[in-house]
N, C-alpha and C. Protein backbone atom coordinates (compact mmCIF):
# COMPACT_ATOMS: atom_id res chain seq x y z
N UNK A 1 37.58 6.82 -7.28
CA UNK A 1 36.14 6.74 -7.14
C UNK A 1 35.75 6.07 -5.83
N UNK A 2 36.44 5.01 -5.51
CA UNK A 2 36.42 4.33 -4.22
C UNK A 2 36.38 5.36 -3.08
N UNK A 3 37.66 5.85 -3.12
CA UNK A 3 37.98 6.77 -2.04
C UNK A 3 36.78 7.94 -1.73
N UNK A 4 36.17 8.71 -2.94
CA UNK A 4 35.17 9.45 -2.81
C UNK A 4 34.04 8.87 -2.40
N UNK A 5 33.75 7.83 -2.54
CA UNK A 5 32.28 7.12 -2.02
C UNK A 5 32.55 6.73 -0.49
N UNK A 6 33.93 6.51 -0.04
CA UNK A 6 33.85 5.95 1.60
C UNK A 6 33.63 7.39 2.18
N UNK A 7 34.41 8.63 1.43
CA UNK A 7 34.06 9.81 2.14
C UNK A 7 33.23 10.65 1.68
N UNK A 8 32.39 10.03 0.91
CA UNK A 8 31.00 10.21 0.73
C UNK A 8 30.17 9.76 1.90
N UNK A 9 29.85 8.38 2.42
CA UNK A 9 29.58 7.68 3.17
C UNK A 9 29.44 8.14 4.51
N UNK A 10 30.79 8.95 5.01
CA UNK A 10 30.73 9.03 6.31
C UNK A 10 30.50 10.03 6.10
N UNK A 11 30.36 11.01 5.59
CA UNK A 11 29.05 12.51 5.80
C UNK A 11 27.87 12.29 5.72
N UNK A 12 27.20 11.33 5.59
CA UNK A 12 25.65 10.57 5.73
C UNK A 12 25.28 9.93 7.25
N UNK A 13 24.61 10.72 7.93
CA UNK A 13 24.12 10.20 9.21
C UNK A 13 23.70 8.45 9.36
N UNK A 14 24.04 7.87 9.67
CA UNK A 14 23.81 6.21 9.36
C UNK A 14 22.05 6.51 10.05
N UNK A 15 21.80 7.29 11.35
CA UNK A 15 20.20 7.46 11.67
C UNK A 15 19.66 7.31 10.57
N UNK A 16 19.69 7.86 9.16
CA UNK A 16 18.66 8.23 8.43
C UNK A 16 18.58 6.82 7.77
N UNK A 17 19.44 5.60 7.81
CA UNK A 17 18.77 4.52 7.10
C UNK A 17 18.41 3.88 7.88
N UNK A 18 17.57 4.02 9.04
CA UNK A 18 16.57 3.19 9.76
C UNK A 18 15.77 3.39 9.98
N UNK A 19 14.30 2.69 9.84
CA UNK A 19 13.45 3.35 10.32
C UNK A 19 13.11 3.21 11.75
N UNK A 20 13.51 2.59 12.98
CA UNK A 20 13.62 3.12 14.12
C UNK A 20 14.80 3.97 14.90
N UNK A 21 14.32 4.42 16.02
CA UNK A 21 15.45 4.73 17.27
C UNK A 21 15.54 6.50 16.94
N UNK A 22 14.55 6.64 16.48
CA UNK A 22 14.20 8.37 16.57
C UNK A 22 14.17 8.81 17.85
N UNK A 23 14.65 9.87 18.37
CA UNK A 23 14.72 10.24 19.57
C UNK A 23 15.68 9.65 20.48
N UNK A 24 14.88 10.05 21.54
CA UNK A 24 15.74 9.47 22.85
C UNK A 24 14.65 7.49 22.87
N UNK A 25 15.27 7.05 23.70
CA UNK A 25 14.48 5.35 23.63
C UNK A 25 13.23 5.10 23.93
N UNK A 26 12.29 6.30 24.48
CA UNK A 26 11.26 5.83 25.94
C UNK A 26 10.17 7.10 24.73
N UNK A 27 9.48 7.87 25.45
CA UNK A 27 8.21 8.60 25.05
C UNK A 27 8.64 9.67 23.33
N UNK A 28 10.02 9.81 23.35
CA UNK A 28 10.00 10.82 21.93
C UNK A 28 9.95 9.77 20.89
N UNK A 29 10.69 8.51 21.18
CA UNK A 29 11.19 7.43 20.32
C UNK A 29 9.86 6.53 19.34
N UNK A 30 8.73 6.55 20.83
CA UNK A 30 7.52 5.98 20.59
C UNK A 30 6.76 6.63 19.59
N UNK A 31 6.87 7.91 20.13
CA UNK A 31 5.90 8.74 19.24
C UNK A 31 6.08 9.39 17.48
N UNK A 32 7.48 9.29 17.55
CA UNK A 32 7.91 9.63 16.57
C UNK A 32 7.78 8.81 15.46
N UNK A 33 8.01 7.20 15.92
CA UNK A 33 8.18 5.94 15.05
C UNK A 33 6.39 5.56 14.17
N UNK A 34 5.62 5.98 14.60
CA UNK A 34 4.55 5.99 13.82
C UNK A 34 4.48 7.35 12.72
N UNK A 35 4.71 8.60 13.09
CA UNK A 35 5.11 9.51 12.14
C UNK A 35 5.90 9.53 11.44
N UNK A 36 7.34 8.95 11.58
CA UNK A 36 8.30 9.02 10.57
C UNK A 36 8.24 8.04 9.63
N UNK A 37 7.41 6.96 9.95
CA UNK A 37 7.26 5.70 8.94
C UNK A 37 6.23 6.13 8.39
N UNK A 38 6.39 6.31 6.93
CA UNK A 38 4.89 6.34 6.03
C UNK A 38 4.18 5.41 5.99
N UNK A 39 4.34 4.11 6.17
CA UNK A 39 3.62 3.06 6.06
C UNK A 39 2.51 3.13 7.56
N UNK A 40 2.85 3.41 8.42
CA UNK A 40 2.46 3.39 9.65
C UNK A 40 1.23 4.83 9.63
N UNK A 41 2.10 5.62 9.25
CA UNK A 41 1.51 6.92 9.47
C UNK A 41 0.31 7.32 8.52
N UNK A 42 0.22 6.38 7.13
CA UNK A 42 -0.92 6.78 6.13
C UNK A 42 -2.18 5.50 6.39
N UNK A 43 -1.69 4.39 6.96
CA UNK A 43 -2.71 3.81 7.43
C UNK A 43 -3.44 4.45 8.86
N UNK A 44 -2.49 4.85 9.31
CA UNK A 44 -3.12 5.39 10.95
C UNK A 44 -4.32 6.68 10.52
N UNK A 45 -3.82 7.22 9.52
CA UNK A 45 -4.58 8.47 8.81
C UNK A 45 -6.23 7.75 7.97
N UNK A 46 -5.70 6.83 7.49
CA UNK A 46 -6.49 5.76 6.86
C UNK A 46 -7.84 5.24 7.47
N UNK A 47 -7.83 4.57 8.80
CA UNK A 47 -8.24 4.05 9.99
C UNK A 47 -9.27 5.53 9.90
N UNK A 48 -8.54 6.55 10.71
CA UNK A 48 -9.66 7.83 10.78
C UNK A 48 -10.86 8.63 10.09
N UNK A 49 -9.76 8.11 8.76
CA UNK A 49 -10.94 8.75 7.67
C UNK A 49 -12.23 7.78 7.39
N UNK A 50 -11.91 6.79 7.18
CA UNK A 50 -12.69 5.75 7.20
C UNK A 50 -13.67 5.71 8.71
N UNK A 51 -13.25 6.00 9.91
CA UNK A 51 -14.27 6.14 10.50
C UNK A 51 -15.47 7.40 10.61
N UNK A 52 -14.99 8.41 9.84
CA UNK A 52 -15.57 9.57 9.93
C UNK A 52 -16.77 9.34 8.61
N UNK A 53 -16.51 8.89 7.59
CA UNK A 53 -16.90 8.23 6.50
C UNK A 53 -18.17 7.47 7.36
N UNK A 54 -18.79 6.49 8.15
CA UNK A 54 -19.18 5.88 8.70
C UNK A 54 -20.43 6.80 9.55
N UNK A 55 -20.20 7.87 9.51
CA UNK A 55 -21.30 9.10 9.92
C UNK A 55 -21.94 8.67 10.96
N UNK A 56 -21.65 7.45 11.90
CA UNK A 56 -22.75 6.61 12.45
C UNK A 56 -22.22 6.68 14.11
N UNK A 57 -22.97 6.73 15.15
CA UNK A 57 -22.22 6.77 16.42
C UNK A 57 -21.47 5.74 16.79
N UNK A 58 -21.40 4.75 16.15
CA UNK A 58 -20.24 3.81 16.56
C UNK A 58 -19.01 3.94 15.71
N UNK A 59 -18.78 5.06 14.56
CA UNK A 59 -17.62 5.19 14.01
C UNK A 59 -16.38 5.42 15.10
N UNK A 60 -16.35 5.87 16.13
CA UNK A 60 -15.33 5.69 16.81
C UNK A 60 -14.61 4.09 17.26
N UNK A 61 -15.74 3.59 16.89
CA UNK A 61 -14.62 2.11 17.73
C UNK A 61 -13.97 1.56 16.34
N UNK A 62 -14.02 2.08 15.03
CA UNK A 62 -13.16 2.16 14.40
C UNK A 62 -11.34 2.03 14.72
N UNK A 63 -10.98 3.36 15.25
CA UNK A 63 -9.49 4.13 15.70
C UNK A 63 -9.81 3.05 17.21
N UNK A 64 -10.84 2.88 17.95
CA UNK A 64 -10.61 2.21 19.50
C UNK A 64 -10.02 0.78 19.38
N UNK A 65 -10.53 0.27 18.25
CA UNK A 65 -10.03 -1.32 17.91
C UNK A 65 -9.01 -1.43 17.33
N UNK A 66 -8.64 -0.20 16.20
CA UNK A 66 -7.10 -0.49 16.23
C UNK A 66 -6.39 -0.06 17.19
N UNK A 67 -6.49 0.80 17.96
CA UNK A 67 -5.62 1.13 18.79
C UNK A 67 -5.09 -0.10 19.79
N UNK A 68 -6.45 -0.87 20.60
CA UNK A 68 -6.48 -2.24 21.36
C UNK A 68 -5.53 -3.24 20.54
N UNK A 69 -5.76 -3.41 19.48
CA UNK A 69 -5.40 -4.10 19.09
C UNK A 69 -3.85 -4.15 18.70
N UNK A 70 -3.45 -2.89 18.58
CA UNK A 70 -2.25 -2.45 17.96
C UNK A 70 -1.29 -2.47 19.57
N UNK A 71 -2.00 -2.55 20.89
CA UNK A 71 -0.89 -2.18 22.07
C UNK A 71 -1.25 -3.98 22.04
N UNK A 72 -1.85 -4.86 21.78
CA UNK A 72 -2.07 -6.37 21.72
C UNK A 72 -0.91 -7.02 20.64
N UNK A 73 -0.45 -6.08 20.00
CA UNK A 73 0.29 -6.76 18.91
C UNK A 73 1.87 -6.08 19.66
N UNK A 74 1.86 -5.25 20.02
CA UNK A 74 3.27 -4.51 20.86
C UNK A 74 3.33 -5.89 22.18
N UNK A 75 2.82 -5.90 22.74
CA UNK A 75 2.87 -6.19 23.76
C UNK A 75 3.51 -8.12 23.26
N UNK A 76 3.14 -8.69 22.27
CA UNK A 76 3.62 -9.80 21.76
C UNK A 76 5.10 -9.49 21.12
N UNK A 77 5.09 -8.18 20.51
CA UNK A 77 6.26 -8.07 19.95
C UNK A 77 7.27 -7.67 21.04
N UNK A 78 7.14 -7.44 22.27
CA UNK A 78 8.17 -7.16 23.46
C UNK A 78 7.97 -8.55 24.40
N UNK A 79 7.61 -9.76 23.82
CA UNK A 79 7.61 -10.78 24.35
C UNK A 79 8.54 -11.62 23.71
N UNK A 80 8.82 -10.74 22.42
CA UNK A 80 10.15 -11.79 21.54
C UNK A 80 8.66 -12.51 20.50
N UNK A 81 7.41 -12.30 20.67
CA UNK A 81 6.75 -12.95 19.53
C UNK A 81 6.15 -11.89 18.25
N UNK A 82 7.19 -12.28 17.21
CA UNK A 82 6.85 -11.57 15.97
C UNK A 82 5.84 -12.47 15.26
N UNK A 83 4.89 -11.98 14.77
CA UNK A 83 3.57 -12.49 13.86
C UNK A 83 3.98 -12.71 12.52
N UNK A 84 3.83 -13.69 12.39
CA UNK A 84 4.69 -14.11 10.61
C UNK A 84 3.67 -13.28 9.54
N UNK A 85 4.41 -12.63 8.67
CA UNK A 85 4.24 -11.70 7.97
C UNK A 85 3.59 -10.49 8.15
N UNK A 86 4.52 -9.55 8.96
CA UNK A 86 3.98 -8.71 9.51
C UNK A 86 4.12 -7.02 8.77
N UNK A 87 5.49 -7.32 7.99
CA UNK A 87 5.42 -5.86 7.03
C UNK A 87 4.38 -6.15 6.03
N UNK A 88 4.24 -7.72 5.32
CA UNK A 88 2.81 -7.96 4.63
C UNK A 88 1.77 -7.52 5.42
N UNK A 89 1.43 -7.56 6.45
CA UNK A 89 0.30 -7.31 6.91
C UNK A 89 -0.16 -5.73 6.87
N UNK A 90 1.33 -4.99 7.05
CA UNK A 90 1.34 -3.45 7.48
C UNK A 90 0.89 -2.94 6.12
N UNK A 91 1.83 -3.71 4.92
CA UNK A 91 1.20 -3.30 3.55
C UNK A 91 -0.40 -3.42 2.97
N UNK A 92 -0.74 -4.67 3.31
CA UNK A 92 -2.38 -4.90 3.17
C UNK A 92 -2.97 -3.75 4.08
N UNK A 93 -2.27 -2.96 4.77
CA UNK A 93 -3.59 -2.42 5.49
C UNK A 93 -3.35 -0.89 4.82
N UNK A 94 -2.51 -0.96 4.23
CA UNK A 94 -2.59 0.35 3.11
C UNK A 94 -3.26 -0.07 2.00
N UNK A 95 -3.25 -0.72 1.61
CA UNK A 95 -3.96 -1.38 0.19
C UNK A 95 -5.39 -1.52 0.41
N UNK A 96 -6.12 -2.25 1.63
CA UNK A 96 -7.29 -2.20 2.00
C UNK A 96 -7.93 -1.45 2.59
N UNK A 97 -7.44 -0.47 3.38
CA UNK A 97 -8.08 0.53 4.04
C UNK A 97 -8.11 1.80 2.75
N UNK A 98 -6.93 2.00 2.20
CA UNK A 98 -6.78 2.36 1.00
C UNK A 98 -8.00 2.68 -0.47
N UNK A 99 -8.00 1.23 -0.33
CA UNK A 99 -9.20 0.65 -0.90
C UNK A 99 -10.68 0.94 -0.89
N UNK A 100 -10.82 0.69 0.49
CA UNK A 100 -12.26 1.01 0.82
C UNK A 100 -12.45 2.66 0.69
N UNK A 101 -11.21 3.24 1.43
CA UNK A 101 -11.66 4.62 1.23
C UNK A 101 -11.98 5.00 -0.39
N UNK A 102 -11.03 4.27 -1.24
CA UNK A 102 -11.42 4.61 -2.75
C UNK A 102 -12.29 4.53 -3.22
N UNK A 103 -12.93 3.25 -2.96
CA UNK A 103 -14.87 2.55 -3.46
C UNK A 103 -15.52 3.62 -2.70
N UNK A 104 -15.30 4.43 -1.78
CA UNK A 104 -16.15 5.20 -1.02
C UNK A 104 -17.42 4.68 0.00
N UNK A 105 -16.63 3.17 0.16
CA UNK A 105 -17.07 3.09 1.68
C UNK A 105 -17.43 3.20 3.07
N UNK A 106 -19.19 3.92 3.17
CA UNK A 106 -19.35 4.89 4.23
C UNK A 106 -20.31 3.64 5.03
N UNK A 107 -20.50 3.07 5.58
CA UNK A 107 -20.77 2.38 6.64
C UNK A 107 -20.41 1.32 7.46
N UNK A 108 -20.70 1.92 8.49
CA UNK A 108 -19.94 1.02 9.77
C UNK A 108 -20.39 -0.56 9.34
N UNK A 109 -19.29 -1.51 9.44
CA UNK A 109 -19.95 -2.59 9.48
C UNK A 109 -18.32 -3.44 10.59
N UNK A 110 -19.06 -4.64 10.88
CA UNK A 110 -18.26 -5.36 11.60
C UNK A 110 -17.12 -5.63 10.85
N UNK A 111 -17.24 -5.91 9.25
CA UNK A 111 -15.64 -6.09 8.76
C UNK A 111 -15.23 -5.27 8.74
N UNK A 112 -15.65 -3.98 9.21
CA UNK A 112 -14.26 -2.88 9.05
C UNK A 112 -14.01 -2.94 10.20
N UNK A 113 -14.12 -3.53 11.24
CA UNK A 113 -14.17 -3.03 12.21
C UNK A 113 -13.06 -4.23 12.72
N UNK A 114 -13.25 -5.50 12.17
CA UNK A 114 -12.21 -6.46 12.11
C UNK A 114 -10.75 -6.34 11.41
N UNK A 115 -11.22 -5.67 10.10
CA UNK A 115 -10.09 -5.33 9.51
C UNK A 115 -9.00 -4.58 10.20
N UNK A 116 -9.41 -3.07 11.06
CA UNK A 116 -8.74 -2.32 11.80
C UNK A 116 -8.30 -3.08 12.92
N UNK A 117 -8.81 -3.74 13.79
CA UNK A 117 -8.23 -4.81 14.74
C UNK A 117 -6.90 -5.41 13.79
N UNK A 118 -7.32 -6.48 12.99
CA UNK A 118 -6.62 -7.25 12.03
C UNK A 118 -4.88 -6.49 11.76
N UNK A 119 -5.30 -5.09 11.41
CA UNK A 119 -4.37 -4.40 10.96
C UNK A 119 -3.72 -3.47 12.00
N UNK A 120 -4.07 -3.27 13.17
CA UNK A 120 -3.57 -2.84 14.37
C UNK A 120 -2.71 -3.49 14.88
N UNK A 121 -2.99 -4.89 14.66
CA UNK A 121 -2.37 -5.67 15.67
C UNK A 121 -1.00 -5.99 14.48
N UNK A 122 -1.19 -6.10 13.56
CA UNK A 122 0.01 -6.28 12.87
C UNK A 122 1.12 -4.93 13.02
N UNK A 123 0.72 -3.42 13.11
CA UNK A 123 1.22 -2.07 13.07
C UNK A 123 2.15 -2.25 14.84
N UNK A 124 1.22 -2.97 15.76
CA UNK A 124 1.72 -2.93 17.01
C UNK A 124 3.00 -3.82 17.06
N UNK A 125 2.83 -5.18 16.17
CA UNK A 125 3.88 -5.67 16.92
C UNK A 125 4.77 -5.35 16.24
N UNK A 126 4.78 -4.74 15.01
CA UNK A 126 6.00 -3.59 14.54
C UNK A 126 6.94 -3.42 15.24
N UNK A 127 5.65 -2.48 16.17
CA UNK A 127 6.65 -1.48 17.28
C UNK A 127 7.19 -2.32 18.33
N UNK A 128 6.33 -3.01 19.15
CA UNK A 128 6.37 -3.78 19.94
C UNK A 128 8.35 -4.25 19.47
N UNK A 129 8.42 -5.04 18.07
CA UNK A 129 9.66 -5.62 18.21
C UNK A 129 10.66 -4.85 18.08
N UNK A 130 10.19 -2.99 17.89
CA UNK A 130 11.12 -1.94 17.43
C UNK A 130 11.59 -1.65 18.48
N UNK A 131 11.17 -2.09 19.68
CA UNK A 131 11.19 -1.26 21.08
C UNK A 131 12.63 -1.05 21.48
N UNK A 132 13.53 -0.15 22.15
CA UNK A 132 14.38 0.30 22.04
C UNK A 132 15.36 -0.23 23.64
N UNK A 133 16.20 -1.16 23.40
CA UNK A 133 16.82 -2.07 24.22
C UNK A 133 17.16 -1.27 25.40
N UNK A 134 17.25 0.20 25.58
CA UNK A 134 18.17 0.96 26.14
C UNK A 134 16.93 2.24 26.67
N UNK A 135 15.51 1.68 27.38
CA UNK A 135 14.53 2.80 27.44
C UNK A 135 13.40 2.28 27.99
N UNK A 136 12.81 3.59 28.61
CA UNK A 136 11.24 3.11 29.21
C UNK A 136 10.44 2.43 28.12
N UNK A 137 9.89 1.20 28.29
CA UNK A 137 8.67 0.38 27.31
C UNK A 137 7.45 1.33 27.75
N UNK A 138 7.26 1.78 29.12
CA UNK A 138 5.84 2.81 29.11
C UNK A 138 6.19 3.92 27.93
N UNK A 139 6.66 4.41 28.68
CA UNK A 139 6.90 5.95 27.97
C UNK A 139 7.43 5.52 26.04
N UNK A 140 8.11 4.46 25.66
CA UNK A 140 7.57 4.12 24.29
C UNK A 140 6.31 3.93 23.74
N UNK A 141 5.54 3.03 24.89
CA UNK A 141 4.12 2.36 24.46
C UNK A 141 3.17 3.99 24.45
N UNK A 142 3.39 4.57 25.78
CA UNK A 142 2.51 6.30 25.56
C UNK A 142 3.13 6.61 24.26
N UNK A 143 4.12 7.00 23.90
CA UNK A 143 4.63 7.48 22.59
C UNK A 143 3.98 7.20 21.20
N UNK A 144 3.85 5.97 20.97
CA UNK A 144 3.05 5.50 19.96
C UNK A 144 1.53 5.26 20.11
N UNK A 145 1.25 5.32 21.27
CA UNK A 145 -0.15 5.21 21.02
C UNK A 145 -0.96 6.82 21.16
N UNK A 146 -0.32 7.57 21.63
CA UNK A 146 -1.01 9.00 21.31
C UNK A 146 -0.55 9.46 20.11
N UNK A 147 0.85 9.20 19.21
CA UNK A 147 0.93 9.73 18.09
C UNK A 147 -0.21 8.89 17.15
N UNK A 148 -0.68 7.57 17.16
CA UNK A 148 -1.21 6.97 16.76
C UNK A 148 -2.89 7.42 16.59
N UNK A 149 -3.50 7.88 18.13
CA UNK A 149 -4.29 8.64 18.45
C UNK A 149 -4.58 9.67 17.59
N UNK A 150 -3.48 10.65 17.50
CA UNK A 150 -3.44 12.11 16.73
C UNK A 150 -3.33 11.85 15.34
N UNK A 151 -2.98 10.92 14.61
CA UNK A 151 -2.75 10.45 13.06
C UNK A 151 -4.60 10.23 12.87
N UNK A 152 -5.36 9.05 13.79
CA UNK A 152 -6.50 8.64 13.59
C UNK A 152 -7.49 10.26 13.56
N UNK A 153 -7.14 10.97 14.66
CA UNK A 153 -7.61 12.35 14.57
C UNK A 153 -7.41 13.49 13.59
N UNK A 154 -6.55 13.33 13.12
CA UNK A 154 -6.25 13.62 12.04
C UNK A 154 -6.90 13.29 10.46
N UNK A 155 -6.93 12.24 10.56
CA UNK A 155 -7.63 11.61 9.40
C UNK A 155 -8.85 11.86 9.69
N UNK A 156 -9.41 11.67 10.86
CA UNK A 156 -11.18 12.14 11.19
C UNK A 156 -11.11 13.62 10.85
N UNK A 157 -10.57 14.24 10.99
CA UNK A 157 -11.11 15.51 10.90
C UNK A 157 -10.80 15.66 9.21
N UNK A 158 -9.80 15.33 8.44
CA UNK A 158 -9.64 15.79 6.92
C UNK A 158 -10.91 15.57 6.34
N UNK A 159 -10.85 14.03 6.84
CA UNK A 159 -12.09 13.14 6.00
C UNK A 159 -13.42 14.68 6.03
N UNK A 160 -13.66 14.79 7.16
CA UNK A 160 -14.70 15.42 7.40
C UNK A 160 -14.66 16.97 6.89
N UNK A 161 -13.51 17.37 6.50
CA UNK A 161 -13.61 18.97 5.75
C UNK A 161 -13.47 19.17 4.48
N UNK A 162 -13.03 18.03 3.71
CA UNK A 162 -12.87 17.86 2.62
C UNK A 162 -14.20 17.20 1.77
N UNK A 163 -14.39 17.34 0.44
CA UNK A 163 -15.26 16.30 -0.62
C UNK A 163 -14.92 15.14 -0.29
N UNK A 164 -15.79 14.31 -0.61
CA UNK A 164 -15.76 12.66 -0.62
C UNK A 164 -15.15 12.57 -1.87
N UNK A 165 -14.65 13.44 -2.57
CA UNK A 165 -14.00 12.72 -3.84
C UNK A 165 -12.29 13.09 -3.46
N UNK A 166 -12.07 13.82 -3.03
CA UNK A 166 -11.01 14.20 -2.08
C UNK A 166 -10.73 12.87 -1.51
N UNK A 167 -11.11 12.46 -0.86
CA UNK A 167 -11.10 11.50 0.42
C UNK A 167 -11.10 10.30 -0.61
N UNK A 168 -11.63 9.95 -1.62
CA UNK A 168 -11.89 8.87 -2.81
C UNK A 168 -10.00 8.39 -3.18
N UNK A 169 -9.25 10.04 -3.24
CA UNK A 169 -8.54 10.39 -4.30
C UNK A 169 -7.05 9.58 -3.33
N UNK A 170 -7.32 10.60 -2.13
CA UNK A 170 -6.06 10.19 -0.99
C UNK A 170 -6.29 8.40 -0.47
N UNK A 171 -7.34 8.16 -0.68
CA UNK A 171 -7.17 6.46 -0.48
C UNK A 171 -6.43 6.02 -1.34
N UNK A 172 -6.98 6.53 -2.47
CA UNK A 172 -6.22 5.39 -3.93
C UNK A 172 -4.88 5.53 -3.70
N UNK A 173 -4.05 6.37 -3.68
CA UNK A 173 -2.93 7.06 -3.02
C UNK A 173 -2.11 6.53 -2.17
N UNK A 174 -3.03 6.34 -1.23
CA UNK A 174 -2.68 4.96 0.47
C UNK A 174 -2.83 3.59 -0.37
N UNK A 175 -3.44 3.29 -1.07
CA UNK A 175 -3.51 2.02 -1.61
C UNK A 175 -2.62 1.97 -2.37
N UNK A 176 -2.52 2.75 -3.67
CA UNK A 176 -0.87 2.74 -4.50
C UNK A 176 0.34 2.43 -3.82
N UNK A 177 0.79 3.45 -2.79
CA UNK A 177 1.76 3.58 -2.10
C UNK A 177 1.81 1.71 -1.42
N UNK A 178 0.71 1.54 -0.59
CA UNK A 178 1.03 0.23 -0.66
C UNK A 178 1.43 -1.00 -1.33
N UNK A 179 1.10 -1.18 -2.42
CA UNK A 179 0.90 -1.39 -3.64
C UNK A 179 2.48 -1.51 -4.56
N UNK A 180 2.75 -0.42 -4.11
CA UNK A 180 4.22 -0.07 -4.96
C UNK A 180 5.01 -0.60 -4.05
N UNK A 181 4.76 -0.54 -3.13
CA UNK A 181 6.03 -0.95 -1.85
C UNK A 181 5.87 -2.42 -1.39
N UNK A 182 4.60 -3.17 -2.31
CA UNK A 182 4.63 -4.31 -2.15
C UNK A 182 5.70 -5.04 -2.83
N UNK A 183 5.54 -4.42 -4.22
CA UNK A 183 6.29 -5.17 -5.22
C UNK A 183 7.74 -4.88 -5.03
């Protein structure tokens, strides 16, 4: 049984139990690492819908403040400074963004607008400390912040073609998932 599990083992790509170092180190690596992480990728979706929800011309600085905030939290995490509790933080922002989309929270207000900062900056220095020893930090930092971009665009546009009970349904969803992966 031994013997079958070590050569079990080595027919399993060791890539697939990490969640960084997708790609090459520099612009595929960046971009990929917000898509291949669900945690990353359903809040980034999260962020969008919630600003589209907001019907109001300042719903964009929604996705603009996390984004700022999220190359503010990279930029600490490629300084060697990790933010104490920072996969907690990545989880609260599935649970709360989650959240609000569930209550069906449609207006812009300054705490959402803090929250997405709040929760950007925790998603950035993620990456920031994921950054890949052996690669361009630009061409990572472009990587994640346009896939990041296209997730928020993404979520703006669902939010907006779908029912609000739709949009009610996929929060609770983002909030579960957080939720479950808390415990």
């Amino acid at each position: 049984m031994n013997r079958a599990l070590i050569v079990l083992m080595t027919l399993v790509p060791t890539a697939a139990f990490a969640h960084p170092g997708h790609g090459d180190h520099g612009l595929v690596s960046g971009f990929t690492h917000p898509l291949f992480g669900w945690d990353h990728l359903l809040a980034m979706v999260a962020v969008g819908m919630l600003a589209v929800l907001g019907r109001e011309q300042k719903a964009w600085q929604l996705p603009l403040a996390f984004v700022a905030a999220m190359v503010a939290g990279a930029l600490l995490g490629i300084g060697g400074v990790g933010i104490t509790g920072v996969e907690t933080g990545i989880l609260a922002s599935l649970m709360v963004l989650g959240g609000m989309l569930a209550a069906g929270v449609t207006g812009f207000t300054g705490l959402a607008l803090g929250l997405c900062a709040l929760f950007g900056l925790f998603h950035g220095n993620a990456h920031g400390l994921e950054l890949p020893a052996h690669g361009s930090a630009l061409g990572y930092f472009a990587g994640f912040v346009a896939a990041t971009a296209l997730l928020h665009a993404a979520g703006w546009l669902a939010a907006g073609k779908v029912h609000a009970t739709a949009v009610r349904i996929a929060g609770a969803a983002m909030a579960g998932a957080g939720l479950l992966a808390a415990i």
